[in-house]
PDB file of N, CA and C in Angstrom:
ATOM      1  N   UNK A   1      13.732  13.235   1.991  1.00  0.00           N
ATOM      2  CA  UNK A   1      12.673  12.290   2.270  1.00  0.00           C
ATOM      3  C   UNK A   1      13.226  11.086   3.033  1.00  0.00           C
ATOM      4  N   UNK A   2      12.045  10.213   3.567  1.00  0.00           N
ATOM      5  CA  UNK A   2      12.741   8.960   4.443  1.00  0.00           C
ATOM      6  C   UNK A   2      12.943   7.763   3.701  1.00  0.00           C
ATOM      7  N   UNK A   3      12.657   7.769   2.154  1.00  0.00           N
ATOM      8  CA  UNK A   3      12.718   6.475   1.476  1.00  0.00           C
ATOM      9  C   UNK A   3      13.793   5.372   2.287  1.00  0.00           C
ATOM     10  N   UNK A   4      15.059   5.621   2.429  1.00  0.00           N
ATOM     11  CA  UNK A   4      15.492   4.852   3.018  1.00  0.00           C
ATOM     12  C   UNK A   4      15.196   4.295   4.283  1.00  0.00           C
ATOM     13  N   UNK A   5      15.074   4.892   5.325  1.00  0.00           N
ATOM     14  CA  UNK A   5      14.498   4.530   6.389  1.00  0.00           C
ATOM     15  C   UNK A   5      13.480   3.965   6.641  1.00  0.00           C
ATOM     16  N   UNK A   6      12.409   3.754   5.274  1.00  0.00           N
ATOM     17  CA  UNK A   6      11.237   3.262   5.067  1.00  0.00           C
ATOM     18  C   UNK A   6      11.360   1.701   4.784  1.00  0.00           C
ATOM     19  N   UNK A   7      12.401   1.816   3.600  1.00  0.00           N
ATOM     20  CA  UNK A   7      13.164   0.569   2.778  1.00  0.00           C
ATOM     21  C   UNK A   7      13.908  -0.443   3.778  1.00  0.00           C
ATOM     22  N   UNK A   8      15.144   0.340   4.919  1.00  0.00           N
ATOM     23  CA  UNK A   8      15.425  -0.391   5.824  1.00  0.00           C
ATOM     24  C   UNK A   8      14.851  -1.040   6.627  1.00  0.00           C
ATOM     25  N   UNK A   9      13.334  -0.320   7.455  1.00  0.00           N
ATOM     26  CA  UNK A   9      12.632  -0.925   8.309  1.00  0.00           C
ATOM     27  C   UNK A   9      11.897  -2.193   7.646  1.00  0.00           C
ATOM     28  N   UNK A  10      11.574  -2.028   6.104  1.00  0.00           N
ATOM     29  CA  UNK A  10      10.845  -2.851   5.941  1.00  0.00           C
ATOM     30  C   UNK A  10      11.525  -4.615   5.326  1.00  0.00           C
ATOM     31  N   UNK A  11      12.786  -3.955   4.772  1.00  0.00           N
ATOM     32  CA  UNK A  11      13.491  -5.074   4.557  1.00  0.00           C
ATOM     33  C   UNK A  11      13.899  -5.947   5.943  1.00  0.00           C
ATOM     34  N   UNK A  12      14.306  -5.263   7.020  1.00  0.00           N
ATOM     35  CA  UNK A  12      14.616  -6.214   8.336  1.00  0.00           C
ATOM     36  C   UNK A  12      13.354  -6.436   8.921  1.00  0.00           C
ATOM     37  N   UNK A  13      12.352  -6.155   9.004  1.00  0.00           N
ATOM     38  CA  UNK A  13      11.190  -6.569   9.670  1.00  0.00           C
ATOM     39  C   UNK A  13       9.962  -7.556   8.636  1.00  0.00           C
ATOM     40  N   UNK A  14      10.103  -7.192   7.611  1.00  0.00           N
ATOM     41  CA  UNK A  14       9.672  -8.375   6.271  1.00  0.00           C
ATOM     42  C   UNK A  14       8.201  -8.286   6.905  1.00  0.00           C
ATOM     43  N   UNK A  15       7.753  -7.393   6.809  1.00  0.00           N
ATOM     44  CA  UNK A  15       6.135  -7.380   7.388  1.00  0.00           C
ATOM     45  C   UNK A  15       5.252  -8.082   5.933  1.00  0.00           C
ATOM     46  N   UNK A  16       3.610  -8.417   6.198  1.00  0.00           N
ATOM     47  CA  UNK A  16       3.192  -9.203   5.210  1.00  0.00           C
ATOM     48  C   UNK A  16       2.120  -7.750   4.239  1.00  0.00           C
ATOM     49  N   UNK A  17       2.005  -6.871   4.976  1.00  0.00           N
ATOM     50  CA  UNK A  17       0.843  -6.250   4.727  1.00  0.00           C
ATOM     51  C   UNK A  17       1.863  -4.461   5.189  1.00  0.00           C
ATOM     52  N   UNK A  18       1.885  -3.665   3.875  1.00  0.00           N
ATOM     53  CA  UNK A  18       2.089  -2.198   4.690  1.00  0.00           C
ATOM     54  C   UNK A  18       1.214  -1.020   3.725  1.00  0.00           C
ATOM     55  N   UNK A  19       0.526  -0.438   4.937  1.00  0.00           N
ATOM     56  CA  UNK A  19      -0.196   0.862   4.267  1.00  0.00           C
ATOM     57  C   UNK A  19       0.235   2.536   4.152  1.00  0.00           C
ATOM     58  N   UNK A  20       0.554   2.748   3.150  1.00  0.00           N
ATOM     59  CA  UNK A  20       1.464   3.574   2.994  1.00  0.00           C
ATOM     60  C   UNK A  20       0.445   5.372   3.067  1.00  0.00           C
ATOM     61  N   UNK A  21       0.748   6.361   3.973  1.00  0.00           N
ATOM     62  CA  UNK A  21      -0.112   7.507   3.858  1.00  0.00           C
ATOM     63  C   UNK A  21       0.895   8.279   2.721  1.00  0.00           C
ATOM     64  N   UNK A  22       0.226   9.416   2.380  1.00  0.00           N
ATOM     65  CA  UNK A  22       1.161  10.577   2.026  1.00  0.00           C
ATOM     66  C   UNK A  22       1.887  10.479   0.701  1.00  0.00           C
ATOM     67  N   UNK A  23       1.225   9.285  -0.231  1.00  0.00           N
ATOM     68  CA  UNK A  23       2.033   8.740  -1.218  1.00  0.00           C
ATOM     69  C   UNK A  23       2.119   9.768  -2.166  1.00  0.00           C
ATOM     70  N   UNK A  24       3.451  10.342  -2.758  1.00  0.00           N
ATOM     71  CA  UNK A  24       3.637  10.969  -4.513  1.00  0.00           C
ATOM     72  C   UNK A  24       4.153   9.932  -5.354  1.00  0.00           C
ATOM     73  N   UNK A  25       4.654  10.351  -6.559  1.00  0.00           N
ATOM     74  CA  UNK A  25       5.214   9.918  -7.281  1.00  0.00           C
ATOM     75  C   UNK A  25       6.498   9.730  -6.888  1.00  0.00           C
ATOM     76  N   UNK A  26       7.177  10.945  -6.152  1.00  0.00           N
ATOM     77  CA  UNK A  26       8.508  10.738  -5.567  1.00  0.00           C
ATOM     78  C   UNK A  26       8.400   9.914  -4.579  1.00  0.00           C
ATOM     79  N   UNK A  27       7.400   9.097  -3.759  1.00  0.00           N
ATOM     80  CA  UNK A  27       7.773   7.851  -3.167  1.00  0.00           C
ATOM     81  C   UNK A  27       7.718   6.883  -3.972  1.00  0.00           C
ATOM     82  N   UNK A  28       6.710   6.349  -4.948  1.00  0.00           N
ATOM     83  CA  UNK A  28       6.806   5.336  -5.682  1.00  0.00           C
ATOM     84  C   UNK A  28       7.275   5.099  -6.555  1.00  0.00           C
ATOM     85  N   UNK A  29       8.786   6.078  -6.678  1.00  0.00           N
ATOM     86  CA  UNK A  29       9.086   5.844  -7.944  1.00  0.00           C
ATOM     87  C   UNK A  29      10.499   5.111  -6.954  1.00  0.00           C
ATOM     88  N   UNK A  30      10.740   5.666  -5.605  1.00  0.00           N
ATOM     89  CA  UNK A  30      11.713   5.233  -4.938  1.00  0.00           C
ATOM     90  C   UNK A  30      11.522   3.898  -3.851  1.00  0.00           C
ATOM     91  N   UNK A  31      10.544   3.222  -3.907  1.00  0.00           N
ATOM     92  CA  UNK A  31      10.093   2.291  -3.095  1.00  0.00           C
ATOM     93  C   UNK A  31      10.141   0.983  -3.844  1.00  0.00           C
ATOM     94  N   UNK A  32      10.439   1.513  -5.449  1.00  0.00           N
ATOM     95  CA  UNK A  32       9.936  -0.004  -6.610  1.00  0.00           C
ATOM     96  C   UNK A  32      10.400  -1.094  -6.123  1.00  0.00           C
ATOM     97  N   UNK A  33      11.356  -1.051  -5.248  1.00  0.00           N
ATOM     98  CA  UNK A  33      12.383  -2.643  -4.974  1.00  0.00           C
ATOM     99  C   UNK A  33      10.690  -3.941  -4.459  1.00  0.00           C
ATOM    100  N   UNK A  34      10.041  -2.229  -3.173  1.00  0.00           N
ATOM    101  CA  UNK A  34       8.903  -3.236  -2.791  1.00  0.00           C
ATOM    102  C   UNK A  34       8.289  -4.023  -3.775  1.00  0.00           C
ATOM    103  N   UNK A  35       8.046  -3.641  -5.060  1.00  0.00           N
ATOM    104  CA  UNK A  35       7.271  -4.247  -6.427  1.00  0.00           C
ATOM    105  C   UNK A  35       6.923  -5.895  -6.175  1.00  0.00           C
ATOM    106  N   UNK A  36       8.691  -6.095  -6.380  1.00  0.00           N
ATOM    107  CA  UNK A  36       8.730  -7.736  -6.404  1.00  0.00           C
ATOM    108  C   UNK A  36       8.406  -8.381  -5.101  1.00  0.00           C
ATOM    109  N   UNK A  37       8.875  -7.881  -3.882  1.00  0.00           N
ATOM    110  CA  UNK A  37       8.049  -8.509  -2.943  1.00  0.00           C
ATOM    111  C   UNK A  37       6.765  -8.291  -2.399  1.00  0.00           C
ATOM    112  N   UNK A  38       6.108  -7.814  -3.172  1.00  0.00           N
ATOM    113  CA  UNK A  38       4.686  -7.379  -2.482  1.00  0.00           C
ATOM    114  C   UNK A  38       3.925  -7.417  -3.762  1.00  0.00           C
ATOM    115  N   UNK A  39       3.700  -8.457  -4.602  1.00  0.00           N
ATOM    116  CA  UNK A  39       2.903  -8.489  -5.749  1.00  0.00           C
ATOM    117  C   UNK A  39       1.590  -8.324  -5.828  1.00  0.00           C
ATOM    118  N   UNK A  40       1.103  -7.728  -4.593  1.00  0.00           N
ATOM    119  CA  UNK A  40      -0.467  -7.408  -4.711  1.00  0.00           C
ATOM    120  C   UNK A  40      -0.437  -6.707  -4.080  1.00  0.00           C
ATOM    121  N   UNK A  41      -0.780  -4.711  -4.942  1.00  0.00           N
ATOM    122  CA  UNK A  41      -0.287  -3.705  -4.043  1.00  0.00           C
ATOM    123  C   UNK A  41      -1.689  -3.197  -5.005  1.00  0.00           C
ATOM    124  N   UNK A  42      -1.943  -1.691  -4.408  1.00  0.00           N
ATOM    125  CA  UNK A  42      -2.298  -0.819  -5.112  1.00  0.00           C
ATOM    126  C   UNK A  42      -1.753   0.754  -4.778  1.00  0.00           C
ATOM    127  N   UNK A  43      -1.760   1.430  -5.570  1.00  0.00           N
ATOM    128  CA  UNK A  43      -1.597   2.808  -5.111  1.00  0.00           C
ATOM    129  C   UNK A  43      -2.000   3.802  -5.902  1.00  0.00           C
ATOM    130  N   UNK A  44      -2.316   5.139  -5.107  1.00  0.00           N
ATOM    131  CA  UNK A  44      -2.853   5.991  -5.649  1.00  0.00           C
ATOM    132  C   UNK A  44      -2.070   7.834  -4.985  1.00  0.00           C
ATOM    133  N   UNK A  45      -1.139   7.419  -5.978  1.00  0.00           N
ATOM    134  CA  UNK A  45       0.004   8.526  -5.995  1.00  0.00           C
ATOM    135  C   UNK A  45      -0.752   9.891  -6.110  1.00  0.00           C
ATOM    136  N   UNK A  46      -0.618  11.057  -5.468  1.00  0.00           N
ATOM    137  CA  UNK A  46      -1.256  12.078  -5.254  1.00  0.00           C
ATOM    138  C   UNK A  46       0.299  13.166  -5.380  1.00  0.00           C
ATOM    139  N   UNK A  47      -0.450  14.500  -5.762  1.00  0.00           N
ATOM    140  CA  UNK A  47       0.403  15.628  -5.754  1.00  0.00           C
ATOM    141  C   UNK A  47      -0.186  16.090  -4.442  1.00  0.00           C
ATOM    142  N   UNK A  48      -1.048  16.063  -3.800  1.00  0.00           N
ATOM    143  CA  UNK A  48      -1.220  16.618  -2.515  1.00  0.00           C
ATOM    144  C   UNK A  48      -0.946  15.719  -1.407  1.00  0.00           C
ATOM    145  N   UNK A  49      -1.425  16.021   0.021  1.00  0.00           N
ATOM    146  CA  UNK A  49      -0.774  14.755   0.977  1.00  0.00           C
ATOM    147  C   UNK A  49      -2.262  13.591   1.333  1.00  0.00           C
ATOM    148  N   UNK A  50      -2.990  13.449   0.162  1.00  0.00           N
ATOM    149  CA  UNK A  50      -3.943  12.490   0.308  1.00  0.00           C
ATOM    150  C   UNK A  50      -3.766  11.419  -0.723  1.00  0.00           C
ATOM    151  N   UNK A  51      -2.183  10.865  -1.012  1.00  0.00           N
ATOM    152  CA  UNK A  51      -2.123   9.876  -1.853  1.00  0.00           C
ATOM    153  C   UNK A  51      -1.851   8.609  -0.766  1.00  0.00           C
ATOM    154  N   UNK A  52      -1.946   7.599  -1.051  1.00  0.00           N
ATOM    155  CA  UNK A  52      -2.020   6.905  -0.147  1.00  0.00           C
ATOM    156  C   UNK A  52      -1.767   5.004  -1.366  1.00  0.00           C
ATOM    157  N   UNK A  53      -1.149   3.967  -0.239  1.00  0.00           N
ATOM    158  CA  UNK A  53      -0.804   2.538  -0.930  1.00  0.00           C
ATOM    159  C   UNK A  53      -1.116   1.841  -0.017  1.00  0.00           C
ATOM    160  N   UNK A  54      -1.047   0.103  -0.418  1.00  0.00           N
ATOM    161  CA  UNK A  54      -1.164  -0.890   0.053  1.00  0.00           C
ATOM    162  C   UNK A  54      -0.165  -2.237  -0.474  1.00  0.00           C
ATOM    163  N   UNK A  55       0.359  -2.067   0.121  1.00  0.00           N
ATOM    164  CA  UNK A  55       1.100  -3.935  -0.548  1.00  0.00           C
ATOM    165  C   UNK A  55       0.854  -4.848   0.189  1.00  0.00           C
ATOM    166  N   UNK A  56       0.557  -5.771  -0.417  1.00  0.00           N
ATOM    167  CA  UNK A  56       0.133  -7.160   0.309  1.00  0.00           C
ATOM    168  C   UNK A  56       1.002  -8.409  -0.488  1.00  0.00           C
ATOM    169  N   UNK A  57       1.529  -9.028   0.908  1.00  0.00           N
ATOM    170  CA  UNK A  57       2.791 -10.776   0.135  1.00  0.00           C
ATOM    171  C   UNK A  57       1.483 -11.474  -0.031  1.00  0.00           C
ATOM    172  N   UNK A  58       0.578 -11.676   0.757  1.00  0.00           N
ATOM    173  CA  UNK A  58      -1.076 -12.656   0.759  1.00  0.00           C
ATOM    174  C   UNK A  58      -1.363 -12.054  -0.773  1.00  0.00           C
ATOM    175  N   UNK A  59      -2.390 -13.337  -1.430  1.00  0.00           N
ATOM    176  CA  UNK A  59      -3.213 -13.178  -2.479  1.00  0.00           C
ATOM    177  C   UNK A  59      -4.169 -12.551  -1.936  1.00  0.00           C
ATOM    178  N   UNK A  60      -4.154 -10.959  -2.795  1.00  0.00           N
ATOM    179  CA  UNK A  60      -5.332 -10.282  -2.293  1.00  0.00           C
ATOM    180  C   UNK A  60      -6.558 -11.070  -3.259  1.00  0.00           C
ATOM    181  N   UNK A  61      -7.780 -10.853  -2.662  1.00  0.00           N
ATOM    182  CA  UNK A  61      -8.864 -11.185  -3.331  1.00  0.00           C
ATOM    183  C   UNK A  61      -9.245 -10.101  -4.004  1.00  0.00           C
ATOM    184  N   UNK A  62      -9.623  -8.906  -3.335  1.00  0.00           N
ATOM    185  CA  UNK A  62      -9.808  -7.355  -3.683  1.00  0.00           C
ATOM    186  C   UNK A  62      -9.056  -6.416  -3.271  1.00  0.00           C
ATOM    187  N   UNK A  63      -8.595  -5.660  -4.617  1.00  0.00           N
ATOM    188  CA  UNK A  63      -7.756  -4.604  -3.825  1.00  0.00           C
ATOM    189  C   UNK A  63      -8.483  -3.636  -5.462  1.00  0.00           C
ATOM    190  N   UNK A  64      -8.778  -2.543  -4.150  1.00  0.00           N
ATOM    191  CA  UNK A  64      -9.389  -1.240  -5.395  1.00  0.00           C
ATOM    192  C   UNK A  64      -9.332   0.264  -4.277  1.00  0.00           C
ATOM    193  N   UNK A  65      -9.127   1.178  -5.200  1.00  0.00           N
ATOM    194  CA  UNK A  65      -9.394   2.419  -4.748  1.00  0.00           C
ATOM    195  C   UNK A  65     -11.182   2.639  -4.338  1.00  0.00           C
ATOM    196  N   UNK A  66     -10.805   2.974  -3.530  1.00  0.00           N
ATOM    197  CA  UNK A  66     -12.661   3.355  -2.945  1.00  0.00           C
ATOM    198  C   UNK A  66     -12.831   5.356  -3.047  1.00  0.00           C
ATOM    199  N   UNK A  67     -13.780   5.634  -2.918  1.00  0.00           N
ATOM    200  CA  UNK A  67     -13.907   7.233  -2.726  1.00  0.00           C
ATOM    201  C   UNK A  67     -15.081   7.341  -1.552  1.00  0.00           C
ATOM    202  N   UNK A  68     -14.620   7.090  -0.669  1.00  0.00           N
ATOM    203  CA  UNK A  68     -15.953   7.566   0.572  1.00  0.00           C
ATOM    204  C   UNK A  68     -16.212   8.640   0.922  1.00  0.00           C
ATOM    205  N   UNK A  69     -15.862   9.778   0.190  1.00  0.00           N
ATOM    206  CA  UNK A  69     -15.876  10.973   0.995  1.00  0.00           C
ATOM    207  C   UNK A  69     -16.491  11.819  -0.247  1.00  0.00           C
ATOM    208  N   UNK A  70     -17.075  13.074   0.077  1.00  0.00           N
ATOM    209  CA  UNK A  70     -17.584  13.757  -1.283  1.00  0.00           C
ATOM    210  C   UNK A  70     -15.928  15.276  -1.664  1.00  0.00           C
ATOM    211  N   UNK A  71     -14.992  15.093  -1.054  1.00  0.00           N
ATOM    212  CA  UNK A  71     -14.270  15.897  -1.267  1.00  0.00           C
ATOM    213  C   UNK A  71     -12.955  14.712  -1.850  1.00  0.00           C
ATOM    214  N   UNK A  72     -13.283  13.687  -2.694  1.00  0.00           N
ATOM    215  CA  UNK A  72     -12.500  13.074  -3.352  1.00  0.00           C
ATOM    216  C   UNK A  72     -11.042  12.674  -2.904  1.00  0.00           C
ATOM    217  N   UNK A  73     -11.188  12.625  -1.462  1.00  0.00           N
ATOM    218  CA  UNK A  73     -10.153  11.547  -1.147  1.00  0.00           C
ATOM    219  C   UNK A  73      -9.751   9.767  -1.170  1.00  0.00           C
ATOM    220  N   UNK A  74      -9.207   9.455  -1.584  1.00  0.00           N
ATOM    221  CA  UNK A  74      -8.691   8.279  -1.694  1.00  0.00           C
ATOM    222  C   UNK A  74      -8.527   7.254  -0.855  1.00  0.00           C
ATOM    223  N   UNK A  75      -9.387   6.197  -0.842  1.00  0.00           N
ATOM    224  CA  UNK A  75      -9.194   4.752  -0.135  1.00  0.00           C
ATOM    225  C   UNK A  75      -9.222   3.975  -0.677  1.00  0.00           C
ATOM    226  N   UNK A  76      -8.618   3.063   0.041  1.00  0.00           N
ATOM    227  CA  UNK A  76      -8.187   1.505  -0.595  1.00  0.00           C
ATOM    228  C   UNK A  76      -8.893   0.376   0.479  1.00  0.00           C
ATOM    229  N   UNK A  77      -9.802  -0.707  -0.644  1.00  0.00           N
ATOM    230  CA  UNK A  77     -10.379  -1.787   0.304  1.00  0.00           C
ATOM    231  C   UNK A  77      -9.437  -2.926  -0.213  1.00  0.00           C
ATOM    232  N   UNK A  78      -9.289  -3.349   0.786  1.00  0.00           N
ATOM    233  CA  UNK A  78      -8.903  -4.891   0.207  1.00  0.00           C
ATOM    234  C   UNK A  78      -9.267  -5.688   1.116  1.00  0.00           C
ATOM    235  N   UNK A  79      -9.256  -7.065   0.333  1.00  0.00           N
ATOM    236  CA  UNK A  79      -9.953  -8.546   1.143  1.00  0.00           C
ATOM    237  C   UNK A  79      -8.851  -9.333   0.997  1.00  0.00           C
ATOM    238  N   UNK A  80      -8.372 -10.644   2.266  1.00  0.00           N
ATOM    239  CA  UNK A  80      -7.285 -11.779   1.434  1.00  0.00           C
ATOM    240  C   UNK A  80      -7.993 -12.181   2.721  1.00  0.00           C
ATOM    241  N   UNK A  81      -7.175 -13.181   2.494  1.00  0.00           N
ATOM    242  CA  UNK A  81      -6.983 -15.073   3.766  1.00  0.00           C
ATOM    243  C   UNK A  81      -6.018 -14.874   4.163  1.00  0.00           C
ATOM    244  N   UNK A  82      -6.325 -14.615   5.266  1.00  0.00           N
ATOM    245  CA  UNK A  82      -5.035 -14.973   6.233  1.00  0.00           C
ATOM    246  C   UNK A  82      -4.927 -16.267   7.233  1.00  0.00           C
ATOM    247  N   UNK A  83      -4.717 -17.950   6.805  1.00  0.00           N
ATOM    248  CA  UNK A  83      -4.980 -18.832   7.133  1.00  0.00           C
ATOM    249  C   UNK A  83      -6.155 -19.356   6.816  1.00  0.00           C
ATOM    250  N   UNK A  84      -7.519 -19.589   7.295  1.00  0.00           N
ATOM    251  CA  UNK A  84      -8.805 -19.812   6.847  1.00  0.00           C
ATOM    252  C   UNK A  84      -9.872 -18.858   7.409  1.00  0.00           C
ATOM    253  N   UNK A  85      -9.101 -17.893   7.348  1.00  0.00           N
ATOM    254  CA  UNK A  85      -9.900 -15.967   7.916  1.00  0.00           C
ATOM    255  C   UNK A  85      -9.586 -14.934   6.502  1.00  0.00           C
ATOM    256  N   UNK A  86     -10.898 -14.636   6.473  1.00  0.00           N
ATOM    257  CA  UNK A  86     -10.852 -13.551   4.943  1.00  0.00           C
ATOM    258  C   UNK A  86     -10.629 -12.165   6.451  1.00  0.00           C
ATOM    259  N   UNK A  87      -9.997 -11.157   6.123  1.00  0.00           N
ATOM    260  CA  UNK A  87      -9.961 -10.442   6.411  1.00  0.00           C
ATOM    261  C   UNK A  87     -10.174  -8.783   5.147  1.00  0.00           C
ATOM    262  N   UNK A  88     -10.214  -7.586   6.388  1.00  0.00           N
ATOM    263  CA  UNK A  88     -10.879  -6.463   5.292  1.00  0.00           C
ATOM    264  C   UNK A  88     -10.279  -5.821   6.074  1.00  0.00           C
ATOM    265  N   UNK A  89      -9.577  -4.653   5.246  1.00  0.00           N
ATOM    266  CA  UNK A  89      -8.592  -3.964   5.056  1.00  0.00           C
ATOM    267  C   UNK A  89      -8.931  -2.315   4.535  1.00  0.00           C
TER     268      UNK A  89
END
């Protein structure tokens, strides 16, 4: 897997916001370092390739799993401020 290559890019580039496709358990069990810097995440770890995350450094306002689809795939909405702009996610 690319955990590392995931971990490297994100530690030198320190992005504020990353959306993660394809999520298992075997990524999130190897990504935890993100935990502490990204204290407003959600995820929804899948055994198939429709698991999917979000971490956010911004105070999210909303962050929830959504289901828009009738074949029970997984989305994530979220709302924060970015300066004096709510943005949706």
């Amino acid at each position: 897997m690319q955990y590392k290559k995931l971990m490297d890019f994100v530690l030198q580039e320190k992005p504020d916001i990353i959306v993660l496709q394809e999520v298992n358990e075997d990524w999130v069990n190897n990504i935890k370092v993100l935990f502490e810097r990204y204290p407003h995440r959600v995820i929804k770890a899948q055994h198939d390739n429709f698991g999917i995350a979000v971490f956010i450094k911004l105070e999210a306002l909303v962050q929830k799993i959504v289901d828009l689809s009738e074949i029970e795939i997984p989305s994530i909405k979220s709302k924060f401020n970015v300066g004096d702009k709510i943005v949706h996610l």
